[in-house]
C-alpha atoms as a PDB file:
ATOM      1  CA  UNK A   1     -82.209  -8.565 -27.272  1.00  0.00           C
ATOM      2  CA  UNK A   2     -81.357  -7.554 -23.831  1.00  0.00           C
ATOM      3  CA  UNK A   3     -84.934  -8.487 -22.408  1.00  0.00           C
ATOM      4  CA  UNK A   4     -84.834 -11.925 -24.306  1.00  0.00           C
ATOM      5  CA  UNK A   5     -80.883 -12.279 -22.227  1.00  0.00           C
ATOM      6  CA  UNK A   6     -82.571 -11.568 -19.309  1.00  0.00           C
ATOM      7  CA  UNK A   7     -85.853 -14.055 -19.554  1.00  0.00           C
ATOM      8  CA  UNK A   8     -83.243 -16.790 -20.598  1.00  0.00           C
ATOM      9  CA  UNK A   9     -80.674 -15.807 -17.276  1.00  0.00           C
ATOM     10  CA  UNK A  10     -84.005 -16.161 -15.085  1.00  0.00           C
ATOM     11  CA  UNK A  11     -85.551 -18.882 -16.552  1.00  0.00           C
ATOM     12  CA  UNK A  12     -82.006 -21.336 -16.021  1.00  0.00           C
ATOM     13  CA  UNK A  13     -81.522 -19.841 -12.518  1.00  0.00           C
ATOM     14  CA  UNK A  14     -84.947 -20.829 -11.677  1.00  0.00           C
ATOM     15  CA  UNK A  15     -84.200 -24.561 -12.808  1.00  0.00           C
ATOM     16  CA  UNK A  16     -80.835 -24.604 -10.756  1.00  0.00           C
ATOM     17  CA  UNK A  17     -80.950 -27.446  -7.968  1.00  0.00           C
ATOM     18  CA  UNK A  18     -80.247 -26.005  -4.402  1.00  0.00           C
ATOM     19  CA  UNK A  19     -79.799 -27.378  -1.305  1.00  0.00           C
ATOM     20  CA  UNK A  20     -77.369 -29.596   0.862  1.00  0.00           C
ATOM     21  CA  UNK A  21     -76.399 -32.517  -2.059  1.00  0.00           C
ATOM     22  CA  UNK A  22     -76.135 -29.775  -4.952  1.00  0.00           C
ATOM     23  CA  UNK A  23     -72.649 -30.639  -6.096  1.00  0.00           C
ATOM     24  CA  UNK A  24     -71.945 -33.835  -4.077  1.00  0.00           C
ATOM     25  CA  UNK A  25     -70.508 -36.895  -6.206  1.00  0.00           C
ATOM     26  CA  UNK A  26     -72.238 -39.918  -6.798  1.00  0.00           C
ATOM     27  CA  UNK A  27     -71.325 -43.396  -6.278  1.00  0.00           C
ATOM     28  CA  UNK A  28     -71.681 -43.853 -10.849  1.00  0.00           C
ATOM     29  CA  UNK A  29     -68.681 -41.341 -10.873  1.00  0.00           C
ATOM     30  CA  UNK A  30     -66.203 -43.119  -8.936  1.00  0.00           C
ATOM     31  CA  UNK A  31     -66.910 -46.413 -11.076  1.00  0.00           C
ATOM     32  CA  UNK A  32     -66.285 -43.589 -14.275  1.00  0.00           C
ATOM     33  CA  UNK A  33     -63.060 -42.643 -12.679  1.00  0.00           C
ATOM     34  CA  UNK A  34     -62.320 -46.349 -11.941  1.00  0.00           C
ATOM     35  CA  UNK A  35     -62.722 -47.389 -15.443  1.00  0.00           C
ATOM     36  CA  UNK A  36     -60.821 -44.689 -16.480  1.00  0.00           C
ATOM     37  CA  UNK A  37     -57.727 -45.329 -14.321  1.00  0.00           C
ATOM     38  CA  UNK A  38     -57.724 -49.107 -15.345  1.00  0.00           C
ATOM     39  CA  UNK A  39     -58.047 -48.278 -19.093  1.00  0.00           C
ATOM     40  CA  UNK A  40     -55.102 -45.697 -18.581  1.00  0.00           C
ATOM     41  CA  UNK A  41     -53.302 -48.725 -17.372  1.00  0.00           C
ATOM     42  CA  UNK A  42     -53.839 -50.909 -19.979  1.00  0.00           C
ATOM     43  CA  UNK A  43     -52.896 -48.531 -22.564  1.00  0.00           C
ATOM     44  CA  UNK A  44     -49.440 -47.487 -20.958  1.00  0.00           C
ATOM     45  CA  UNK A  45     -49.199 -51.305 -20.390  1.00  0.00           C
ATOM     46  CA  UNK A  46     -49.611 -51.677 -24.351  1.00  0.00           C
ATOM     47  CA  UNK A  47     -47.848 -48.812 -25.436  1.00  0.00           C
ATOM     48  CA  UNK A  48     -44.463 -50.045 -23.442  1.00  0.00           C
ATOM     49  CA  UNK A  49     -45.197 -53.136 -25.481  1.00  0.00           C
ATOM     50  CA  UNK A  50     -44.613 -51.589 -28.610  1.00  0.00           C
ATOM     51  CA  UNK A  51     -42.755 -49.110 -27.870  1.00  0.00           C
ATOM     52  CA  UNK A  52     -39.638 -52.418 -26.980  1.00  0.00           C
ATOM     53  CA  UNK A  53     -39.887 -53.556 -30.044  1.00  0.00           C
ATOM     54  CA  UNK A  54     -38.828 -50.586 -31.931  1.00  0.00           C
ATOM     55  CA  UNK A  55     -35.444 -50.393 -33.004  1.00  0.00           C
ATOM     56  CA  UNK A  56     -32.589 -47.948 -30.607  1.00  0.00           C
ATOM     57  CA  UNK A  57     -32.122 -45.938 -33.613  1.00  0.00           C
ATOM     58  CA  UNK A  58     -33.666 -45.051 -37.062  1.00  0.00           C
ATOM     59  CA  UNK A  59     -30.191 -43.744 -38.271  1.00  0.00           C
ATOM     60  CA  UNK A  60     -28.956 -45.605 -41.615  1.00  0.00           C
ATOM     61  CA  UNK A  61     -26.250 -47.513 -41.299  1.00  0.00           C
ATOM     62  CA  UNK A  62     -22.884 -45.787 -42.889  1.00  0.00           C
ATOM     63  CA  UNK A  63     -22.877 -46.205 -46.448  1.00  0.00           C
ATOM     64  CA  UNK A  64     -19.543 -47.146 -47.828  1.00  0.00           C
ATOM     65  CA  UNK A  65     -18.107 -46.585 -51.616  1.00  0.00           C
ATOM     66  CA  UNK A  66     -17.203 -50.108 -52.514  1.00  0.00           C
ATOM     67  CA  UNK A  67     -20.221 -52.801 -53.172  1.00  0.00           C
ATOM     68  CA  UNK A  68     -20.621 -55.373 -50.894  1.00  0.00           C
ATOM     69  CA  UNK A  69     -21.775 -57.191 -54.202  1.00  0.00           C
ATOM     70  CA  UNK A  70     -20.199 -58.741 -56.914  1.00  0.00           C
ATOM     71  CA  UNK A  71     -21.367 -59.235 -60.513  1.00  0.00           C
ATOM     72  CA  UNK A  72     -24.965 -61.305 -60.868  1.00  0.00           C
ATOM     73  CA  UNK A  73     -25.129 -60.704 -56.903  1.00  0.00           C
ATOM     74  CA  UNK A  74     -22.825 -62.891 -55.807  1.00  0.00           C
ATOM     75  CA  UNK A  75     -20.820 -61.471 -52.346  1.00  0.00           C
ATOM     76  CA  UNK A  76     -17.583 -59.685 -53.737  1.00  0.00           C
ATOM     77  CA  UNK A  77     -14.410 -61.691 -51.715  1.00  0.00           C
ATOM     78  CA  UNK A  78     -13.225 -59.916 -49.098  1.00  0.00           C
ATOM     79  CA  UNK A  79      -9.493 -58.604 -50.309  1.00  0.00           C
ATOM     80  CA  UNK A  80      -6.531 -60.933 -49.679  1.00  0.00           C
ATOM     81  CA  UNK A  81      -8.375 -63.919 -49.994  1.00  0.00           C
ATOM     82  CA  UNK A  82      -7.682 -66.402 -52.929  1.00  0.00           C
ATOM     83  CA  UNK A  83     -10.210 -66.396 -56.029  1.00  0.00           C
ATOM     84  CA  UNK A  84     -10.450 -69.314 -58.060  1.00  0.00           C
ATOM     85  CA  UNK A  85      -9.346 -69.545 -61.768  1.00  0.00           C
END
Protein backbone atom coordinates (compact mmCIF):
# COMPACT_ATOMS: atom_id res chain seq x y z
CA UNK A 1 0.00 0.00 0.00
CA UNK A 2 2.69 2.36 0.88
CA UNK A 3 4.57 1.89 -2.58
CA UNK A 4 1.18 2.28 -4.52
CA UNK A 5 0.88 6.00 -2.05
CA UNK A 6 4.03 6.79 -3.21
CA UNK A 7 3.70 6.06 -7.25
CA UNK A 8 0.33 8.04 -6.96
CA UNK A 9 2.24 11.25 -4.81
CA UNK A 10 4.90 11.17 -7.79
CA UNK A 11 2.88 10.63 -10.55
CA UNK A 12 0.42 14.07 -9.57
CA UNK A 13 3.58 16.05 -8.66
CA UNK A 14 4.96 15.28 -11.96
CA UNK A 15 1.68 16.68 -13.71
CA UNK A 16 1.78 19.93 -11.47
CA UNK A 17 2.13 23.17 -13.76
CA UNK A 18 5.22 25.33 -12.73
CA UNK A 19 6.43 28.39 -13.67
CA UNK A 20 5.71 32.26 -13.56
CA UNK A 21 1.55 32.15 -14.39
CA UNK A 22 1.00 28.96 -12.05
CA UNK A 23 -1.70 30.44 -9.87
CA UNK A 24 -2.41 33.76 -11.68
CA UNK A 25 -6.28 34.52 -12.35
CA UNK A 26 -7.78 34.63 -15.55
CA UNK A 27 -9.81 37.15 -17.20
CA UNK A 28 -13.17 34.00 -17.21
CA UNK A 29 -12.91 34.38 -13.32
CA UNK A 30 -13.56 37.91 -12.87
CA UNK A 31 -16.72 37.62 -15.29
CA UNK A 32 -17.58 34.38 -12.59
CA UNK A 33 -17.17 36.75 -9.75
CA UNK A 34 -19.11 39.44 -11.71
CA UNK A 35 -22.04 37.29 -12.27
CA UNK A 36 -21.95 36.29 -8.96
CA UNK A 37 -22.02 39.75 -7.33
CA UNK A 38 -24.95 40.86 -9.67
CA UNK A 39 -26.99 37.68 -8.91
CA UNK A 40 -26.29 38.37 -5.09
CA UNK A 41 -27.92 41.63 -5.87
CA UNK A 42 -30.83 40.58 -7.38
CA UNK A 43 -31.64 38.14 -4.81
CA UNK A 44 -31.26 40.60 -1.74
CA UNK A 45 -33.19 42.96 -4.12
CA UNK A 46 -36.04 40.16 -4.19
CA UNK A 47 -35.84 38.97 -0.87
CA UNK A 48 -36.49 42.76 0.61
CA UNK A 49 -39.45 42.43 -1.71
CA UNK A 50 -40.99 39.83 0.12
CA UNK A 51 -39.75 40.14 3.04
CA UNK A 52 -42.29 44.02 3.09
CA UNK A 53 -45.03 42.30 2.54
CA UNK A 54 -45.04 40.13 5.50
CA UNK A 55 -47.03 41.09 8.28
CA UNK A 56 -45.04 43.11 11.72
CA UNK A 57 -46.17 40.30 13.75
CA UNK A 58 -47.49 36.65 13.60
CA UNK A 59 -48.95 37.04 17.20
CA UNK A 60 -52.90 36.27 17.31
CA UNK A 61 -54.86 38.85 18.05
CA UNK A 62 -56.31 38.72 21.88
CA UNK A 63 -59.08 36.44 22.05
CA UNK A 64 -61.93 37.72 24.09
CA UNK A 65 -64.85 35.58 25.99
CA UNK A 66 -67.90 37.13 24.47
CA UNK A 67 -68.75 36.36 20.54
CA UNK A 68 -68.48 38.96 18.28
CA UNK A 69 -71.43 36.92 16.64
CA UNK A 70 -74.88 36.62 17.13
CA UNK A 71 -77.25 33.73 16.38
CA UNK A 72 -77.29 32.56 12.38
CA UNK A 73 -74.07 34.94 12.16
CA UNK A 74 -75.48 37.98 12.32
CA UNK A 75 -73.00 40.78 14.32
CA UNK A 76 -74.22 40.68 18.08
CA UNK A 77 -75.22 44.75 18.89
CA UNK A 78 -72.79 46.35 20.62
CA UNK A 79 -74.36 46.87 24.41
CA UNK A 80 -76.45 50.01 25.02
CA UNK A 81 -77.69 50.24 21.73
CA UNK A 82 -81.49 49.76 20.99
CA UNK A 83 -82.68 46.25 19.48
CA UNK A 84 -85.73 46.11 17.64
CA UNK A 85 -88.93 44.23 18.77
Amino acid sequence: MTSASALLTAWVAQGAPKGPEFGGSSPIGLVVTLLMLIALVILIRSMNKHLRKLPKSFDQPDQSDEPTEGPGGAPKAAPGADTPK
